[in-house]
Protein backbone atom coordinates (compact mmCIF):
# COMPACT_ATOMS: atom_id res chain seq x y z
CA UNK A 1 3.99 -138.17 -38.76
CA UNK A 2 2.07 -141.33 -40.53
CA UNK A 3 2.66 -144.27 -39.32
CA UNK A 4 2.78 -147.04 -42.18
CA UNK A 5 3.72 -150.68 -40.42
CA UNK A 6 6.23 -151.50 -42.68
CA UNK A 7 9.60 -152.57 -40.55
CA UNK A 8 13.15 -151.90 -42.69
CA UNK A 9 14.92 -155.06 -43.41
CA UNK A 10 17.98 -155.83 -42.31
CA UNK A 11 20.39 -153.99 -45.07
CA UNK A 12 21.07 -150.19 -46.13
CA UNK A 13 17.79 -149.10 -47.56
CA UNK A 14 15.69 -145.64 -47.96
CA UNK A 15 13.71 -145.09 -45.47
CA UNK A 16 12.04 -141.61 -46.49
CA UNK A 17 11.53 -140.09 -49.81
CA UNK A 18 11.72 -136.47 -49.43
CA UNK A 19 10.82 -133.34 -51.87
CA UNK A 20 11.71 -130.07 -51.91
CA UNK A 21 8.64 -127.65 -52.26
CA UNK A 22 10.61 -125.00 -53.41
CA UNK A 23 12.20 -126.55 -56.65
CA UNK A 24 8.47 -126.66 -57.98
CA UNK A 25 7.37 -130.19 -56.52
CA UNK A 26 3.31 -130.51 -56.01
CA UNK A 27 1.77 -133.89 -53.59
CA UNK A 28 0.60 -134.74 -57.12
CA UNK A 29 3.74 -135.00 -58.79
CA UNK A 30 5.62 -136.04 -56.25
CA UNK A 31 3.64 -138.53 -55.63
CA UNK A 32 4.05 -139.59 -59.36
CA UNK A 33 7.62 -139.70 -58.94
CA UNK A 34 7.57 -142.08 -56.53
CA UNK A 35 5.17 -144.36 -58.02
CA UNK A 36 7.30 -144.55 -61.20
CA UNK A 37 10.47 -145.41 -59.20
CA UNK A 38 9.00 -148.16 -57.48
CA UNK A 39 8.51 -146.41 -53.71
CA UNK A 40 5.34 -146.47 -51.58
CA UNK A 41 3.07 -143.40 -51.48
CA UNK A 42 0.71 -144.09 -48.34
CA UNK A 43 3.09 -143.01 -45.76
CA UNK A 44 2.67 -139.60 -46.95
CA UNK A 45 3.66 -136.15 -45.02
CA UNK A 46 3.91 -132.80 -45.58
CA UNK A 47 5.51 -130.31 -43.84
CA UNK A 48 5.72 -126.25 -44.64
CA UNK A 49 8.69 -126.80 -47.19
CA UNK A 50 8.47 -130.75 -47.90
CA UNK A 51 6.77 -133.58 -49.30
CA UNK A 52 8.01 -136.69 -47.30
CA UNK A 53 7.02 -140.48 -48.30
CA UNK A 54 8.15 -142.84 -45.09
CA UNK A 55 8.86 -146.36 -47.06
CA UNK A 56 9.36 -147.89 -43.17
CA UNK A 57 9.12 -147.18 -39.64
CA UNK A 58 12.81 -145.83 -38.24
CA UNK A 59 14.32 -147.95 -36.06
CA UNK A 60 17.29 -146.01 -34.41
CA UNK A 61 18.49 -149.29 -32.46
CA UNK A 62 19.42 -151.03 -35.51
CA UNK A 63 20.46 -148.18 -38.42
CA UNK A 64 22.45 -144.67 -38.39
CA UNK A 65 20.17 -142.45 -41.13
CA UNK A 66 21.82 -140.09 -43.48
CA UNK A 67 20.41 -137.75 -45.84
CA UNK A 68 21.51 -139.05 -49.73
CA UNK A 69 21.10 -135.43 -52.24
CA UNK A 70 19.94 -137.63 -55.75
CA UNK A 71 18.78 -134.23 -57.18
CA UNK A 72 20.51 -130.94 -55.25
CA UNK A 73 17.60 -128.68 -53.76
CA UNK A 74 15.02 -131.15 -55.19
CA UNK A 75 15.31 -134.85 -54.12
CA UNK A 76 16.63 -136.62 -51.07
CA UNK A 77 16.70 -140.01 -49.94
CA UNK A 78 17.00 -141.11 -46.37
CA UNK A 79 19.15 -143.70 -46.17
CA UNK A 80 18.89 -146.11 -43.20
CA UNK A 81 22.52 -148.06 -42.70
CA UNK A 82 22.55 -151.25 -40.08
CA UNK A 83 24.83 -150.20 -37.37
CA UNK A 84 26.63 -153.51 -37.92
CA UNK A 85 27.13 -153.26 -41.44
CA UNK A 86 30.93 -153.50 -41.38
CA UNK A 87 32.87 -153.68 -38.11
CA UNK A 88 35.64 -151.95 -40.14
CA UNK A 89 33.96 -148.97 -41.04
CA UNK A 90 35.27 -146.09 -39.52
CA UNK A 91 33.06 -143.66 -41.00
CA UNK A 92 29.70 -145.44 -38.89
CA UNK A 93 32.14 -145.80 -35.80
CA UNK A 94 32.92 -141.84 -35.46
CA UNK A 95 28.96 -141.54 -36.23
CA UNK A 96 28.68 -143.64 -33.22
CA UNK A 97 31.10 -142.09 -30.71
CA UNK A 98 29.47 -138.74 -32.02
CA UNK A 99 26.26 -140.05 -31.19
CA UNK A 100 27.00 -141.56 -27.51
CA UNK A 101 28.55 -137.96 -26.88
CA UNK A 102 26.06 -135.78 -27.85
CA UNK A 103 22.91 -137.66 -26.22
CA UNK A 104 25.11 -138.33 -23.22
CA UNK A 105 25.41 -134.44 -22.76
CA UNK A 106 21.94 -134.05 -23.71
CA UNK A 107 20.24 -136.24 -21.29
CA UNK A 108 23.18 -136.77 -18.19
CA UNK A 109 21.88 -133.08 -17.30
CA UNK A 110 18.90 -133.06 -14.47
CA UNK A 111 15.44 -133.24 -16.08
CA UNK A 112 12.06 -132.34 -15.06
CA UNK A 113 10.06 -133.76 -17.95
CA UNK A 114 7.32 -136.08 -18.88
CA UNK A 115 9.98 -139.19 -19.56
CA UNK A 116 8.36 -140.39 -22.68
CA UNK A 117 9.11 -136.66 -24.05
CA UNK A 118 12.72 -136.82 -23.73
CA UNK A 119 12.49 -140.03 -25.81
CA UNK A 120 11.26 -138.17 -28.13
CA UNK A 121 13.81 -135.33 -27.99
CA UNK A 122 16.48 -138.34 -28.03
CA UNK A 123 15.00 -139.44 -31.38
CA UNK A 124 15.27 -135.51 -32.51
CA UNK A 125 18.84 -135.92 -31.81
CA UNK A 126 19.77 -138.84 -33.40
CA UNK A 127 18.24 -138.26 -36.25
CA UNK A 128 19.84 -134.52 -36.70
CA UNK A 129 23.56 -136.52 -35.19
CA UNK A 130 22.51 -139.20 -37.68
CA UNK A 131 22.61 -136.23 -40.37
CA UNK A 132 18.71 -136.75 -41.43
CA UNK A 133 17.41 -132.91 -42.22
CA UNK A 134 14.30 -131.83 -40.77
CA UNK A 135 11.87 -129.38 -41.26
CA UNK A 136 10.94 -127.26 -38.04
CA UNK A 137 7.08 -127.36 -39.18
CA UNK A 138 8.08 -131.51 -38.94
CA UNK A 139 9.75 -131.37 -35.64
CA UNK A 140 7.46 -129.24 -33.86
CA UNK A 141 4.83 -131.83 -35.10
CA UNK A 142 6.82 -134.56 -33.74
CA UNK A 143 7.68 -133.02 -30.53
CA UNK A 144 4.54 -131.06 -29.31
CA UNK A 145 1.52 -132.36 -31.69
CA UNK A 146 1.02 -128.42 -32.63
CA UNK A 147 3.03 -125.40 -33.29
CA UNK A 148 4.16 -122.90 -31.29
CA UNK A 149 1.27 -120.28 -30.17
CA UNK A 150 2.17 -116.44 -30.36
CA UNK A 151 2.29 -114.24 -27.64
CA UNK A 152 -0.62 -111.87 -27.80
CA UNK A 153 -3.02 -109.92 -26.05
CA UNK A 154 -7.07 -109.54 -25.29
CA UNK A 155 -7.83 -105.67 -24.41
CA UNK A 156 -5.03 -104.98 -22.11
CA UNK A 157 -4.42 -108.70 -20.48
CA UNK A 158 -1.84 -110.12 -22.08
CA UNK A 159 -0.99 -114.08 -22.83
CA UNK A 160 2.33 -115.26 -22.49
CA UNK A 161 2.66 -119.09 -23.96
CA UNK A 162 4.61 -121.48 -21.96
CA UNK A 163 4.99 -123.91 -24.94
CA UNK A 164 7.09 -127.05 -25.01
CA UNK A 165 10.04 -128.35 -23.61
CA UNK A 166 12.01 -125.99 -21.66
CA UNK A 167 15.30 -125.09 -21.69
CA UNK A 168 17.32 -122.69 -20.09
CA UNK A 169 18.48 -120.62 -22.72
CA UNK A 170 18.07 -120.05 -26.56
CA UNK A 171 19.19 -123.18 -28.40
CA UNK A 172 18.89 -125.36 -31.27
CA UNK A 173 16.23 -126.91 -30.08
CA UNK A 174 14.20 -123.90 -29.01
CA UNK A 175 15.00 -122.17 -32.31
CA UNK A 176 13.46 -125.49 -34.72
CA UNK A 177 11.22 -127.09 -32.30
CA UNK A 178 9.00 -123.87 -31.07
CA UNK A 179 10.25 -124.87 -27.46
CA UNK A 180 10.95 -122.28 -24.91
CA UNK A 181 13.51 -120.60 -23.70
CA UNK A 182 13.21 -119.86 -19.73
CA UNK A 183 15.30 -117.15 -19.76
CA UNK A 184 13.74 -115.39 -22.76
CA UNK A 185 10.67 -115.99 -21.00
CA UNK A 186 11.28 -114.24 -18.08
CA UNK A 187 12.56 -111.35 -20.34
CA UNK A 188 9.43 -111.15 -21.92
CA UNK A 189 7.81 -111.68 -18.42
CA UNK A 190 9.69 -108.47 -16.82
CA UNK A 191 8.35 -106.37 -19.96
CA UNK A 192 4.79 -107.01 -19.26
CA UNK A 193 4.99 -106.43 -15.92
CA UNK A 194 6.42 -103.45 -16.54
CA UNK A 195 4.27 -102.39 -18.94
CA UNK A 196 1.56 -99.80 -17.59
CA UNK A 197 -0.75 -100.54 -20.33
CA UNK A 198 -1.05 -104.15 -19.70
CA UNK A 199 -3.51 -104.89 -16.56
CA UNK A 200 -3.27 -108.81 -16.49
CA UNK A 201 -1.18 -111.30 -17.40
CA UNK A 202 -2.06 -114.86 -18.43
CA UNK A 203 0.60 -117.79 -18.72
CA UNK A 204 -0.51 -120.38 -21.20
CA UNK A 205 1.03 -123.41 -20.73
CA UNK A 206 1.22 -126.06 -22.94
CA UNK A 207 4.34 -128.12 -21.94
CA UNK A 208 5.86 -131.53 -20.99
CA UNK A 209 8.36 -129.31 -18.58
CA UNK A 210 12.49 -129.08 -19.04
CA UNK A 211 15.48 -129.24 -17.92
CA UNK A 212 16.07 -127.98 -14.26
CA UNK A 213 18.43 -125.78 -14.78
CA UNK A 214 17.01 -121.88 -14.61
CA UNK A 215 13.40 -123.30 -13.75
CA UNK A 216 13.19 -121.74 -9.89
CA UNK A 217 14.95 -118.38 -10.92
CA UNK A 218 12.52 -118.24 -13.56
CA UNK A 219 9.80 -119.39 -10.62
CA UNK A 220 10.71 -117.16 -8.47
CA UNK A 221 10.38 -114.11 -10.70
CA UNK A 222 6.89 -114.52 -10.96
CA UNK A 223 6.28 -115.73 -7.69
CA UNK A 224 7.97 -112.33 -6.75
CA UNK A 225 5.49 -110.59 -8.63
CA UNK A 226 2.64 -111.53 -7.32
CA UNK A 227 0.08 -108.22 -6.46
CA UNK A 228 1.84 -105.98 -9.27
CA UNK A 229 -1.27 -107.20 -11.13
CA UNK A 230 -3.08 -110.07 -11.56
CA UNK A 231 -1.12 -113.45 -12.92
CA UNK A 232 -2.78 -116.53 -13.88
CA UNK A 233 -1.24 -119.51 -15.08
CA UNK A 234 -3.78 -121.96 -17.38
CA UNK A 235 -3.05 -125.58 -18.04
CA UNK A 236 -4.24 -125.91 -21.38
CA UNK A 237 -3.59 -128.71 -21.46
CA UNK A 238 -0.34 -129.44 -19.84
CA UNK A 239 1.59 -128.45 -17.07
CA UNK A 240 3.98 -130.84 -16.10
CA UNK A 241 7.41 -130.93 -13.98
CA UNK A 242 9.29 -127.77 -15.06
CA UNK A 243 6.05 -126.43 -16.04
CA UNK A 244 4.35 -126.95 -13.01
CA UNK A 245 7.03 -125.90 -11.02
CA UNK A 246 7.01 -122.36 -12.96
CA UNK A 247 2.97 -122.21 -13.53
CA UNK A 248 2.09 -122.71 -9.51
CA UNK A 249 3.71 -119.45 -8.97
CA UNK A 250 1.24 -117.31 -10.68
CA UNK A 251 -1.49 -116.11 -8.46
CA UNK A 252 -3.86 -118.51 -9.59
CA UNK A 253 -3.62 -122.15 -11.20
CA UNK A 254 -6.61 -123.53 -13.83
CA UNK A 255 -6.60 -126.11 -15.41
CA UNK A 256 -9.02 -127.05 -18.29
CA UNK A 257 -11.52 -129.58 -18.35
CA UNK A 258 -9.53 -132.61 -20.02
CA UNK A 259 -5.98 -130.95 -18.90
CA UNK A 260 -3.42 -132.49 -16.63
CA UNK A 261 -0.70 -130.77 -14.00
CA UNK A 262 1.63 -132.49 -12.04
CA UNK A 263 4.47 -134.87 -12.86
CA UNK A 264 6.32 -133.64 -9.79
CA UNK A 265 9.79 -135.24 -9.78
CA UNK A 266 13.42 -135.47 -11.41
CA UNK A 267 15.87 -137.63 -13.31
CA UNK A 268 18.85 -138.14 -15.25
CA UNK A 269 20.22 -140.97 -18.08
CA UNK A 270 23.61 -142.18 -18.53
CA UNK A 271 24.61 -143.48 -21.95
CA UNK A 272 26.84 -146.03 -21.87
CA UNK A 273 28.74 -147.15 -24.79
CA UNK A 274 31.61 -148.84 -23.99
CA UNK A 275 30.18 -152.10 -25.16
CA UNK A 276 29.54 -150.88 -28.51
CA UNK A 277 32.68 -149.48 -28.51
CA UNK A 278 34.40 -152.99 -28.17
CA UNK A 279 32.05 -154.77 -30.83
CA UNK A 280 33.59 -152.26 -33.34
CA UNK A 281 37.17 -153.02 -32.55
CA UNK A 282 37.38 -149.66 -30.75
CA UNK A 283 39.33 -148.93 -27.43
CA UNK A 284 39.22 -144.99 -25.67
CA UNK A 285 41.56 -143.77 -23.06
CA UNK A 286 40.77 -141.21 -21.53
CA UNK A 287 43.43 -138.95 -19.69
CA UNK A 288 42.62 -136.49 -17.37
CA UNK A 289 43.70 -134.58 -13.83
CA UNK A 290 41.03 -134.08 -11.51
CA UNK A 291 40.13 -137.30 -9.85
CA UNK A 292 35.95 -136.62 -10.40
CA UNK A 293 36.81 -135.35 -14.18
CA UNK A 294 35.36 -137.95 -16.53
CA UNK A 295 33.10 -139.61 -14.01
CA UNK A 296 30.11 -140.37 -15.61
CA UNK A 297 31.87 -140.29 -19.15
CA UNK A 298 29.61 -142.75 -22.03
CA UNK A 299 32.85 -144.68 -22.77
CA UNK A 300 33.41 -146.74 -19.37
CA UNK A 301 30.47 -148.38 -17.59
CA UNK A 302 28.82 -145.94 -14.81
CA UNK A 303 30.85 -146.85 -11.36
CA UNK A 304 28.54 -146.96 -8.05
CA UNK A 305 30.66 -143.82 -7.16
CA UNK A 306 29.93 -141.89 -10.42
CA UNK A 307 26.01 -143.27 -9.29
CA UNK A 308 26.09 -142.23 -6.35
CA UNK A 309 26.81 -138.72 -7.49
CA UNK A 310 24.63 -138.10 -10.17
CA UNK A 311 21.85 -139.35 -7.95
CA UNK A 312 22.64 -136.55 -5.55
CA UNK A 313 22.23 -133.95 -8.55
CA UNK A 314 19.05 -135.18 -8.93
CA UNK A 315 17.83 -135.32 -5.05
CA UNK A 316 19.27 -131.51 -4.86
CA UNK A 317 16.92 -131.00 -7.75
CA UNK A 318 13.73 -132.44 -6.61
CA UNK A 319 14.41 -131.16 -3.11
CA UNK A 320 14.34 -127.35 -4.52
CA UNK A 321 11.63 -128.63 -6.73
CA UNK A 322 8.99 -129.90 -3.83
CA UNK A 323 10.29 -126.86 -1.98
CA UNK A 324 9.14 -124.43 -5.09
CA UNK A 325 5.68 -125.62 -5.51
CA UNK A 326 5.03 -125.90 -1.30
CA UNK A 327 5.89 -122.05 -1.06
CA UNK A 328 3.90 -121.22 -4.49
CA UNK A 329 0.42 -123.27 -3.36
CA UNK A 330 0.74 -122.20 0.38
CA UNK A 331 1.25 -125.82 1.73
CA UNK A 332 3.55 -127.68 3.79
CA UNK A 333 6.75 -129.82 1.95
CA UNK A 334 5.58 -133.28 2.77
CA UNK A 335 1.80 -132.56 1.25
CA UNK A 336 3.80 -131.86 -2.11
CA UNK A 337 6.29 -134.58 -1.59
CA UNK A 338 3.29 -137.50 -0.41
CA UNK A 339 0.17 -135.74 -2.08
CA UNK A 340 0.78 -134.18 -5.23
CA UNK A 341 0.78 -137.22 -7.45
CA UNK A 342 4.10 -138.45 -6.59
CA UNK A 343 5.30 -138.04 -9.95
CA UNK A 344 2.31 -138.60 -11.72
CA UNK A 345 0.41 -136.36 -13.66
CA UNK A 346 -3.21 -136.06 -11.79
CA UNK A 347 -6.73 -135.42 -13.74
CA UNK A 348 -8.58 -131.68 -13.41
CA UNK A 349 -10.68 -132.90 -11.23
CA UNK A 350 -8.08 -134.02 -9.11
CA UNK A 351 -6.15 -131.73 -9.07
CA UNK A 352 -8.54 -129.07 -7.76
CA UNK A 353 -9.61 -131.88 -4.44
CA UNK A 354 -6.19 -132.02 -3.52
CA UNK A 355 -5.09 -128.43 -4.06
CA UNK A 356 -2.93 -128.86 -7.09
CA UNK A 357 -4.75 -126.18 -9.09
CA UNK A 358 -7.80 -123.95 -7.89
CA UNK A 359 -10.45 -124.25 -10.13
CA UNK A 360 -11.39 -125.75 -13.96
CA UNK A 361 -11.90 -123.23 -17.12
CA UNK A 362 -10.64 -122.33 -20.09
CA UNK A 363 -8.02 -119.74 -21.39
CA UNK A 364 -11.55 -118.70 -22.97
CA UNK A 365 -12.85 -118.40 -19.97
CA UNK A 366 -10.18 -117.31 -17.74
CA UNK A 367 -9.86 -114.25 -19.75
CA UNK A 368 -13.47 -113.07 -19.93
CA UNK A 369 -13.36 -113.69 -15.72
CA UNK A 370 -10.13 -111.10 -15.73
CA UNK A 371 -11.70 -108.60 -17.91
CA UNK A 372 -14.96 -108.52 -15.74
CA UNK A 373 -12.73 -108.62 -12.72
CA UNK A 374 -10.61 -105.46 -14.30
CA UNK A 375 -13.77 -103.45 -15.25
CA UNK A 376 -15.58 -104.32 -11.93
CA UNK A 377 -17.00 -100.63 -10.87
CA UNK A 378 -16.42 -99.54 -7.17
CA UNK A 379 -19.70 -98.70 -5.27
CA UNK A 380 -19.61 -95.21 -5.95
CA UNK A 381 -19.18 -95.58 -9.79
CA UNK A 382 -22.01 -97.64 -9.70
CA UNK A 383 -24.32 -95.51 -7.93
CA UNK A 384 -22.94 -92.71 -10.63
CA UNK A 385 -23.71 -94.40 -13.47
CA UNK A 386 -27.41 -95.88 -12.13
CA UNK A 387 -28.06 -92.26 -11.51
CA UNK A 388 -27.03 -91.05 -15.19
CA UNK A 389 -29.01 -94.15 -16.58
CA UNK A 390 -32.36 -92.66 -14.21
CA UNK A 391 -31.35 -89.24 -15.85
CA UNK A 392 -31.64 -90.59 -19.48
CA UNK A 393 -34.63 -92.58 -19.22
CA UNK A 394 -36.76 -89.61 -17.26
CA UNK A 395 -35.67 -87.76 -20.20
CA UNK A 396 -36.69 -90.29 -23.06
CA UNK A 397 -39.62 -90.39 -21.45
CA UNK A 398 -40.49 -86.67 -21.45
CA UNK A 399 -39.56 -86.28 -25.38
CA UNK A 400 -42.07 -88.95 -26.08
């Protein structure tokens, strides 16, 4: 997505213009469009099904975005309104309430995730709570720099892509944003394992990690697997958190020459919003039984109790995390805990000193190694098929 430098003054204004390719628009005319109405053209984008001109950089602090229909199935404006436009206005205070809720959910769960990632998934959010439409060419763009790979197959090794964020099941998110779903994965896992006609199975991973939540059932599949036939996870070029906790239970771990593994660790967010809330005039009560039931809620300010416990979510989660990767790599809890980068993502090189992954390649290469390793003769196969090649040539030899 362009960046063009331009930051939105403080007032409702449109932020994107945005054309529909399917009610005949071309970059050419669109492009005219604009210019005759007065709207800058060099923050051009274009995804599969739109032509998108960014007038200024969003800025999700200060404005609530909404998509404005000036021409149905043609034309849309993206309208960016200041959040403090009019303390009155009840239709920007539900948008906010709507808002705190729905990131509060979507980040309050465990993570283990690059954390400038999940800012990125927050911005997905708030712009779809915000009601800005996007294109899933545009938000796979935004989220993973490249679109979802297929899987596929080389002879009879297959490759399974571990692609994006992670989540536990099929979602929004994994439907529009080419992310994966762990438990469709391991579906799609069980098949090929299963499957007599494939011989080798490659995981290539590509991903920033995931929520916790299904990541060691999903580990411990393959982990379980291991000597059914050969399984080889590839960084290429990412395999952090979730990631790594799922790819260090194939058989073998490369990473590629400018790739990066690692980011062993967990965390949560709390949103809170109560003093929002008050600026607009607004006061919640919430009324519950259960004394733990809206701990943690985005309305009221986090209490050291309501801390205390989400903390312990995420110590349970690291704990099984560091506990995953010492049994996949062979190595004892506190060299994961104190050696693996301590939350940091490490280098190739790196990684293969200190026994993160085992050696550098490709996918490229990794799957010529497998089919050599697959079609590798035994001794007496050999000695068969040197004998048939003396046959052939005594007999060449004789015709001429």
């Amino acid at each position: 997505m362009p960046k063009v430098g331009r930051e939105a003054p403080n007032e409702e204004h449109t932020q994107s213009v945005v054309f529909e390719k399917s009610a005949g628009w071309t970059e050419e005319s669109s492009k005219k469009w604009c210019e005759e109405h007065d709207y800058y053209t060099d923050g051009f984008d274009e995804t599969k099904n739109k032509f998108r001109y960014r007038q200024y950089e969003p800025d999700y602090e200060k404005f609530d975005y909404r998509n404005n229909e000036i021409e149905k199935g043609s034309i849309s404006l993206v309208l960016g309104i200041p959040k403090n436009k009019a303390k009155g206005d009840g239709v920007r205070k539900e948008r906010t309430m709507r808002h705190s809720y729905i990131l509060d959910a979507f980040t309050r769960t465990p993570w283990a995730i690059l954390p400038d990632k999940l800012a990125v998934l927050e911005e997905i959010v708030a712009r779809h709570v915000s009601g800005e439409k996007m294109d899933p060419d545009e938000v796979q763009m935004v989220i993973h720099g490249a679109k979802r790979p297929d899987n596929r197959k080389a002879g009879n090794i297959a490759i399974l892509p571990l692609f994006g964020t992670i989540f536990p099941r099929a979602n929004l998110m994994t439907q529009v944003s080419g992310a994966t779903s762990a438990e469709i994965f391991g579906e799609q896992f069980d098949e090929l394992v299963n499957d007599p006609e494939i011989s080798a199975i490659v995981l290539d991973v590509d991903s920033p990690g995931g929520q916790v939540a299904g990541i060691e059932e999903l580990s411990r599949k393959i982990y379980d697997a291991r000597g059914k036939k050969p399984i080889v996870a590839v960084a290429n070029h990412t395999m952090a958190s979730a990631a790594y906790w799922i790819g260090t239970s194939a058989e073998e771990v490369v990473i590629s020459p400018s790739g990066g593994v690692g980011s062993i660790g967990v965390f949560a967010a709390h949103w809170d919003e109560s003093a929002a809330l008050e600026m607009d005039g607004l006061k919640l009560t919430l009324i519950s039984e259960g004394k733990y039931k809206t701990e943690g809620n985005p309305y009221q300010p986090l209490t050291e109790e309501a801390h205390s416990a989400i903390r312990g979510l995420v110590k349970e989660a690291y704990d099984a995390f560091v506990k995953a990767v010492a049994r996949n790599r062979d190595v004892n809890v506190d060299v994961v805990r104190d050696g693996f980068g301590e939350g940091r993502v490490v280098g190739s090189h790196q990684a293969v000193e200190i026994h993160m992954a085992d050696r550098i390649g490709t996918l490229e290469d990794t799957v010529k190694q497998l089919h050599r390793k697959l079609f590798k003769l035994s001794d007496e196969d050999r000695q068969k098929a040197d004998d048939l090649r003396i046959k052939v040539n005594q007999i060449l030899q004789k015709e001429k």
